[in-house]
Protein backbone atom coordinates (compact mmCIF):
# COMPACT_ATOMS: atom_id res chain seq x y z
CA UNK A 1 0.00 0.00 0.00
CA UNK A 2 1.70 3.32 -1.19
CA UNK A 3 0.82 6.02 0.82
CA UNK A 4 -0.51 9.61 0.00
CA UNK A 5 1.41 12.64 -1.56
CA UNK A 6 0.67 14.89 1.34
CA UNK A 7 1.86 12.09 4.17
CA UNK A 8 4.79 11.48 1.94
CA UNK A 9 5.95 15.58 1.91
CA UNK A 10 5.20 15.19 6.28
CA UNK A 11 7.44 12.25 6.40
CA UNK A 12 9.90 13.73 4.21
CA UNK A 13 10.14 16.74 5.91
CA UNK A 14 10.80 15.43 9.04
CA UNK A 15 13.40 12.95 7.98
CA UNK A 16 15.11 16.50 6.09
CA UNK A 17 14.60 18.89 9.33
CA UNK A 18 16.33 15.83 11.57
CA UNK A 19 19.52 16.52 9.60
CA UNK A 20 20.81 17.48 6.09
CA UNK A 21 19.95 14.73 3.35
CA UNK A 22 21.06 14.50 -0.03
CA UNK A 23 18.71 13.90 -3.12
CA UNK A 24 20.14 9.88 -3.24
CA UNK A 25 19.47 9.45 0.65
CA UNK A 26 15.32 10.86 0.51
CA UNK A 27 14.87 9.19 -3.02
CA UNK A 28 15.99 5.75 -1.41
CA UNK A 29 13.56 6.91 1.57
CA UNK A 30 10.64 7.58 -0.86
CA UNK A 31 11.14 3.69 -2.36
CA UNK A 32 10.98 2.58 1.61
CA UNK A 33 7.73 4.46 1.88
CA UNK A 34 6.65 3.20 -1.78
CA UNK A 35 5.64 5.99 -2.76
CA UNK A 36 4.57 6.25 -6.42
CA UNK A 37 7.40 6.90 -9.03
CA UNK A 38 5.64 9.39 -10.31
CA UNK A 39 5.39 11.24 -7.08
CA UNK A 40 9.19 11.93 -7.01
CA UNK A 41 10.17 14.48 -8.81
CA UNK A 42 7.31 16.35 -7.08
CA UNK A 43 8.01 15.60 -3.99
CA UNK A 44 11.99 16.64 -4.42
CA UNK A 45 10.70 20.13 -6.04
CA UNK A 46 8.52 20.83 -3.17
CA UNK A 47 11.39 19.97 -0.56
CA UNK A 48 14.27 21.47 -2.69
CA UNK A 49 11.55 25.02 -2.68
CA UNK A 50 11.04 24.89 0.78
CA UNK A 51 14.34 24.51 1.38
CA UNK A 52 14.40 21.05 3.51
CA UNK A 53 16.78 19.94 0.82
CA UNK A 54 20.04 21.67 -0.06
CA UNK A 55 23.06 19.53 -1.81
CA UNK A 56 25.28 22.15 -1.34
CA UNK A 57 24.05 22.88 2.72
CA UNK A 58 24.51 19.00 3.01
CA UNK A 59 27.73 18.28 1.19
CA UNK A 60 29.14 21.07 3.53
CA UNK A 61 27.61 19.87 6.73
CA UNK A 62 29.27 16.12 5.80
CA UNK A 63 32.89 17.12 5.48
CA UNK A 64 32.66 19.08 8.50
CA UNK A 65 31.18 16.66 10.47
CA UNK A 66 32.98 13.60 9.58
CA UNK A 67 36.09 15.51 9.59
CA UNK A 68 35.68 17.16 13.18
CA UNK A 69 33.38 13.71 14.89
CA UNK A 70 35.30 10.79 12.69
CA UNK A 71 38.22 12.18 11.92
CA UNK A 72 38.24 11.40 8.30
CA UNK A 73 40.59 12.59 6.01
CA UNK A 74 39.26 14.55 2.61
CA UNK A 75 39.91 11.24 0.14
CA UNK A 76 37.36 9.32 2.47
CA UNK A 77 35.13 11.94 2.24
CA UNK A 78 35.89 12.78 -1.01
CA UNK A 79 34.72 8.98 -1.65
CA UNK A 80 31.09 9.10 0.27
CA UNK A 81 30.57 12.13 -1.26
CA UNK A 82 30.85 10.69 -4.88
CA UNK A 83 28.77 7.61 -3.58
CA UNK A 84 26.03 9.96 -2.74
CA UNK A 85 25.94 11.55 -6.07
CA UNK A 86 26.93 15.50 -4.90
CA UNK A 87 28.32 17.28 -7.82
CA UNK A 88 32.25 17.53 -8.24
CA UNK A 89 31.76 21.01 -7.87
CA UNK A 90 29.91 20.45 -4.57
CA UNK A 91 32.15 18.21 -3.10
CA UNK A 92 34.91 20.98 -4.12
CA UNK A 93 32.83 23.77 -2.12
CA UNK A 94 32.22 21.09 0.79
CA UNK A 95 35.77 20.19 1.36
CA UNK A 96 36.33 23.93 1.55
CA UNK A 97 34.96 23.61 5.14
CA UNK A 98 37.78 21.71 6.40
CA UNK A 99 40.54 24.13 8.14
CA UNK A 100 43.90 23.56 6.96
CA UNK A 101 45.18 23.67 10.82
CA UNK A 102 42.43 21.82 12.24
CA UNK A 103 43.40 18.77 9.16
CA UNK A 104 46.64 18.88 10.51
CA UNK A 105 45.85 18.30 13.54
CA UNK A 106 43.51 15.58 13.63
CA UNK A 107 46.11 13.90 11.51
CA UNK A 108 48.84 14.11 13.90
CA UNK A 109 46.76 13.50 16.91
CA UNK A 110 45.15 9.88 15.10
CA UNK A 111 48.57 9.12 13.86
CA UNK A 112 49.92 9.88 17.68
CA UNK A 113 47.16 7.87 19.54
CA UNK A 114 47.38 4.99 17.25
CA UNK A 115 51.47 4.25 17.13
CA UNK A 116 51.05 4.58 21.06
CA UNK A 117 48.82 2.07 21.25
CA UNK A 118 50.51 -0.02 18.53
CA UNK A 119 51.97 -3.34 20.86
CA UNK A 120 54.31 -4.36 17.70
CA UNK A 121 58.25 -4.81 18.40
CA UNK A 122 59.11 -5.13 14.68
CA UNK A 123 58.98 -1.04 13.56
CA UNK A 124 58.21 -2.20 10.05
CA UNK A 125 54.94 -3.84 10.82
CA UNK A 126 53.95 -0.38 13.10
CA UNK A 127 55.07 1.42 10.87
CA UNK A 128 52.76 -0.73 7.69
CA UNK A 129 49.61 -0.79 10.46
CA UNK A 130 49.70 3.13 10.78
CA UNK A 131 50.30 3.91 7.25
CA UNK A 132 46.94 1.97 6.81
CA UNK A 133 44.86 3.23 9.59
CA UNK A 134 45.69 6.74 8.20
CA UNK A 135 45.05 5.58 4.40
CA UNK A 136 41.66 3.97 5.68
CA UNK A 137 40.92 7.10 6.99
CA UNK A 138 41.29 9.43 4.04
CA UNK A 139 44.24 11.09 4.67
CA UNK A 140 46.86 11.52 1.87
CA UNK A 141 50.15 9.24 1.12
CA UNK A 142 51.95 12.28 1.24
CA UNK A 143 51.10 13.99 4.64
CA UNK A 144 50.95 10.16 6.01
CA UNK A 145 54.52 9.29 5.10
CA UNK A 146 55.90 13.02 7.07
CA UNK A 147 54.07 11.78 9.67
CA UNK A 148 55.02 8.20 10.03
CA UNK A 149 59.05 9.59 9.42
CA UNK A 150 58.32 11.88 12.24
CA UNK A 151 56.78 9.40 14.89
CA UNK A 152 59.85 6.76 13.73
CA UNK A 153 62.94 9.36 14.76
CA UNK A 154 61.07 10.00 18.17
């Protein structure tokens, strides 16, 4: 049973004003609800003109936050951005959000806490097991490898 237009824009509205969605995220919502196909593309107009949905408010609000709350590096969010279908100009804008000084600081402080708490005697395999957390986590070879040089003359 698919349910009405007008209980679809409620739902939909709530599930926006709870936090920032992109267009993929409420269109795979809409198929949960089953609502009509050919309720979509109104139901996206009337939430894009009423300003529950933003692509550009949402691709901002997800670097930030899985920058400062995951500590993700910008490839990994780079990555979930494209999976979510934002615009390469978007995700341009969005990683815009991410301070320079604040990046280089979560790096060091992740790369810090883990080789601390790294138990390995052989300073090849630490050094292979960080270089892979940090890859995991977005960060780039390049800032990775100053890093790992740095922690290794300590």
């Amino acid at each position: 049973m698919s349910i009405t237009l007008e209980q679809a824009k409620s739902k939909l509205e709530h599930f926006c004003a709870y936090q920032d969605r992109c267009h993929t995220e409420v269109i795979s919502k809409l198929y949960n609800l089953k609502v009509s196909s050919d309720l979509h593309d109104e139901i996206l107009v009337y939430l894009i003109n009423n300003k529950f949905l933003n692509e550009e408010r949402f691709a901002r609000s997800f670097a930030r936050g899985k920058h400062r709350i995951s500590g993700w590096g910008k490839n990994r969010i780079l990555g979930e951005l494209k999976i979510r279908k934002i615009s390469a100009n978007l995700i341009k804008i969005a990683l815009t959000e991410i301070d320079d000084n604040m990046y280089f600081e979560t790096l060091n402080k992740l790369a810090e806490q883990r080789w601390q708490s790294l138990t390995d005697q052989d300073i090849n395999k630490k050094t292979q097991k960080l270089i892979g957390f940090l890859h995991r986590k977005g960060y780039e070879m390049e800032y990775i490898l100053d890093k790992v040089n740095d922690l290794q003359k300590e």
